[in-house]
Protein backbone atom coordinates (compact mmCIF):
# COMPACT_ATOMS: atom_id res chain seq x y z
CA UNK A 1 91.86 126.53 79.75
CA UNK A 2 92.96 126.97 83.47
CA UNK A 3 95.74 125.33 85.35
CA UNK A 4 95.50 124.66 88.69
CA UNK A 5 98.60 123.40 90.99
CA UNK A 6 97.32 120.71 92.75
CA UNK A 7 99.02 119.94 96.45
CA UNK A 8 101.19 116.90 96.77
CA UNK A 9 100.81 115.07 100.12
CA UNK A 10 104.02 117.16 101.75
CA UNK A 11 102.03 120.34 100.85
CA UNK A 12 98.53 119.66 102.18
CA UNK A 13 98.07 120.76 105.83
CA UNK A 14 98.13 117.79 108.48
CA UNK A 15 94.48 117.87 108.69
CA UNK A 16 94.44 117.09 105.21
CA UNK A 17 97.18 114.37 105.33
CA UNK A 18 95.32 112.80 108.15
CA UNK A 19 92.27 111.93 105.35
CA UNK A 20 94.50 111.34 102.49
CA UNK A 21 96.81 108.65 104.71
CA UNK A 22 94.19 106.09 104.25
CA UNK A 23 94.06 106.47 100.56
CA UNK A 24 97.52 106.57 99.97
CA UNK A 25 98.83 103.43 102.03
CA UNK A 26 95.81 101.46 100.37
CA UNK A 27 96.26 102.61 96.35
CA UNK A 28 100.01 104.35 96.46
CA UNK A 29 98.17 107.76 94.62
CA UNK A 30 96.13 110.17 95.51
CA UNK A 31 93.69 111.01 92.24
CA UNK A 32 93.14 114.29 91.12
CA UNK A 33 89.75 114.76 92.18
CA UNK A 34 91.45 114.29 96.09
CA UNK A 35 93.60 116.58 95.23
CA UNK A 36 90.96 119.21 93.98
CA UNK A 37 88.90 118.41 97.13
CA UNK A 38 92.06 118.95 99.72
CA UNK A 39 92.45 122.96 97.68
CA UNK A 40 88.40 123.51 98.30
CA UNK A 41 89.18 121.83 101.84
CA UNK A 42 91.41 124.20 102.88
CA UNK A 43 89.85 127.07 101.35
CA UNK A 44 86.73 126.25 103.09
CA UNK A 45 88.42 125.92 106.96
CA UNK A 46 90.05 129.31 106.27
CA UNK A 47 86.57 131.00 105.97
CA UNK A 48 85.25 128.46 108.69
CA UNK A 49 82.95 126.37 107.00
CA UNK A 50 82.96 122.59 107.33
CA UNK A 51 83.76 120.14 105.29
């Protein structure tokens, strides 16, 4: 099975941080499946596609 690294908040890029703030003040976590969606995220605004 693969392991992926997944970003912590401090490692996600501020465009990022500005989505997960909301989600973090209200529950204290960000889930995995954020997580997973901030690594497609950025993938995804380096080839210029939207999210």
């Amino acid at each position: 099975m693969a392991h992926i690294d997944l970003p912590e908040f401090e490692q996600m890029s501020p465009a990022i941080q500005e989505r997960a703030k909301p989600i973090l003040e209200k529950t204290g976590k960000l889930g995995e499946i954020f997580k997973l969606l901030a690594i497609d995220w950025f993938r995804g605004v380096k080839r210029q596609v939207c999210f």
